[in-house]
Protein backbone atom coordinates (compact mmCIF):
# COMPACT_ATOMS: atom_id res chain seq x y z
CA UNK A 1 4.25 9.53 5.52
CA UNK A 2 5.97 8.01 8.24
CA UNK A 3 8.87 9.59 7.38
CA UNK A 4 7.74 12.75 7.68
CA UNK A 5 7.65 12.51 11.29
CA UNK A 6 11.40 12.27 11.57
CA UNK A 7 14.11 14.92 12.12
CA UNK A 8 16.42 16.13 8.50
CA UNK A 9 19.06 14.30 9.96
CA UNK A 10 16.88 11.16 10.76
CA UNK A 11 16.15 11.27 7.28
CA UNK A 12 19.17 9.82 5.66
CA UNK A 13 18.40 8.30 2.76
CA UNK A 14 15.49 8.04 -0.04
CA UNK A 15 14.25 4.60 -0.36
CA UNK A 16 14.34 2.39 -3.73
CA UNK A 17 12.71 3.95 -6.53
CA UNK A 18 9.74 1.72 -7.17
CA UNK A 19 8.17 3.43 -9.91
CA UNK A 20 9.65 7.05 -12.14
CA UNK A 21 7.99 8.96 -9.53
CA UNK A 22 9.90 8.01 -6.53
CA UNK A 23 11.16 10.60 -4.89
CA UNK A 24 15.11 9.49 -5.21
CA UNK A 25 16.65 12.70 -4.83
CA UNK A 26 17.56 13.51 -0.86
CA UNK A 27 16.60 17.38 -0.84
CA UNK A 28 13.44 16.63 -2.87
CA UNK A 29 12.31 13.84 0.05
CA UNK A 30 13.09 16.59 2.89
CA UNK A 31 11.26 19.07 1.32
CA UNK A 32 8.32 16.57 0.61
CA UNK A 33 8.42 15.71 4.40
CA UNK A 34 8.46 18.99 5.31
CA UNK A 35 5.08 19.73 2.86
CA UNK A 36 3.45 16.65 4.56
CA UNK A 37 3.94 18.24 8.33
CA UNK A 38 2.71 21.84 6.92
CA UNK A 39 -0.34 19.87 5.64
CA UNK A 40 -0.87 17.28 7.92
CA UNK A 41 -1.15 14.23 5.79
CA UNK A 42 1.20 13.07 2.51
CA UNK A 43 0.00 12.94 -0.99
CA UNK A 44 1.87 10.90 -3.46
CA UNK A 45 1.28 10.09 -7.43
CA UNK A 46 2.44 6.85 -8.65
CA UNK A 47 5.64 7.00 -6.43
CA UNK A 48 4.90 3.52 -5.15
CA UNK A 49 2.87 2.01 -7.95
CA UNK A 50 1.90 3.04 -11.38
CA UNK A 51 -1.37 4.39 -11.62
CA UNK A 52 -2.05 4.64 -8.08
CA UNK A 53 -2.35 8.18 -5.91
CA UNK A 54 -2.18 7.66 -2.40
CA UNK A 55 -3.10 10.02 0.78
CA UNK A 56 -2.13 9.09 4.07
CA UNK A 57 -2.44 10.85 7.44
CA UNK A 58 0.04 9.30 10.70
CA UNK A 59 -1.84 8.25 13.67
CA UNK A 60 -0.23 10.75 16.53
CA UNK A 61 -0.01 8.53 18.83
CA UNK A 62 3.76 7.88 19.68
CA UNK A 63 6.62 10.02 18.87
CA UNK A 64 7.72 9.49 16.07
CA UNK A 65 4.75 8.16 14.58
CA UNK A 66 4.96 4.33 13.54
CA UNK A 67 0.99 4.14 12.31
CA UNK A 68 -0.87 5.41 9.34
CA UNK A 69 -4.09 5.17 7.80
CA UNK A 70 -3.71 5.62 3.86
CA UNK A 71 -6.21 6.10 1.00
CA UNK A 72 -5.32 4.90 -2.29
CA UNK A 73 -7.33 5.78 -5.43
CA UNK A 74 -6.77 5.21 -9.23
CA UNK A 75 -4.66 8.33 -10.85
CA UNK A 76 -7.14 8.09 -14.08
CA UNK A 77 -10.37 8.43 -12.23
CA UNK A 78 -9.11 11.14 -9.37
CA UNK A 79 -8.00 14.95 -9.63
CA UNK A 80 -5.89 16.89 -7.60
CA UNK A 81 -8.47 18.81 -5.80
CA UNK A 82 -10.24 15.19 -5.09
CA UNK A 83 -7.46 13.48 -2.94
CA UNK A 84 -6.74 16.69 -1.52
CA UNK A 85 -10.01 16.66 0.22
CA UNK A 86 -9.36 13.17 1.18
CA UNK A 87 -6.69 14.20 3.01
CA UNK A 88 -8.48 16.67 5.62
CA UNK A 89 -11.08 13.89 6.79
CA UNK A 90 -8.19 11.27 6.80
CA UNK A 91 -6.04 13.28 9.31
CA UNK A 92 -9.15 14.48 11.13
CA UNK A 93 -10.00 10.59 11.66
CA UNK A 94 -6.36 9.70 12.56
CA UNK A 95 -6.35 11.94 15.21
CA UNK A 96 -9.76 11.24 16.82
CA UNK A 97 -8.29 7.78 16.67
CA UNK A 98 -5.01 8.67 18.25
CA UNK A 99 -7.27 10.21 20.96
CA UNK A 100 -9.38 7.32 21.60
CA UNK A 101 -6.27 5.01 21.58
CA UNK A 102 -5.14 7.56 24.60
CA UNK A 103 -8.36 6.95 26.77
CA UNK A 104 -7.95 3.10 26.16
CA UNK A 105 -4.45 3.14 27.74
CA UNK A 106 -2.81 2.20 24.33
CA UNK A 107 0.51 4.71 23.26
């Protein structure tokens, strides 16, 4: 997710392939960060841990972003159409918490 936030050329390298699903492949990972902007949270299956789908939203806060808040939820008991509307309320609650980080001085 965090990644996401970062410029092609920032982008540089994948990271270790943790599971089959890691995204390994360089033009795969920029076009997955480049999905993740258009929607405005990241959605992953099993690229981090098998049997695990994770959404995650980046706290806009500082530039680039260094928070998140994820969700993770089993891949056996969640369907596509389920995490992606986890994703909306996630980002919608990142950002009222980037806001409210604002009025309390904190960037």
């Amino acid at each position: 997710m965090l990644r996401a936030e970062l410029t092609r050329e920032e982008v540089a390298d994948p990271l270790p392939a943790l599971t089959g699903n890691t995204l390994v492949s360089l033009e795969v990972l920029h076009e997955a960060c480049a999905a993740t902007r258009e929607r405005g949270c990241a959605a992953e299956v099993e690229e981090s841990a098998p049997g695990v789908r994770c959404v995650a939203a980046v706290v806009p806060c500082r530039l680039p972003g260094t928070d998140a808040i994820s969700c993770s939820m089993p891949v056996d008991q969640t369907t596509d159409a389920q995490a992606r509307e986890t994703g909306e309320p996630l980002a919608e609650a990142t950002t009222d918490l980037a806001h409210r980080l604002r009025r309390a001085g904190i960037r």
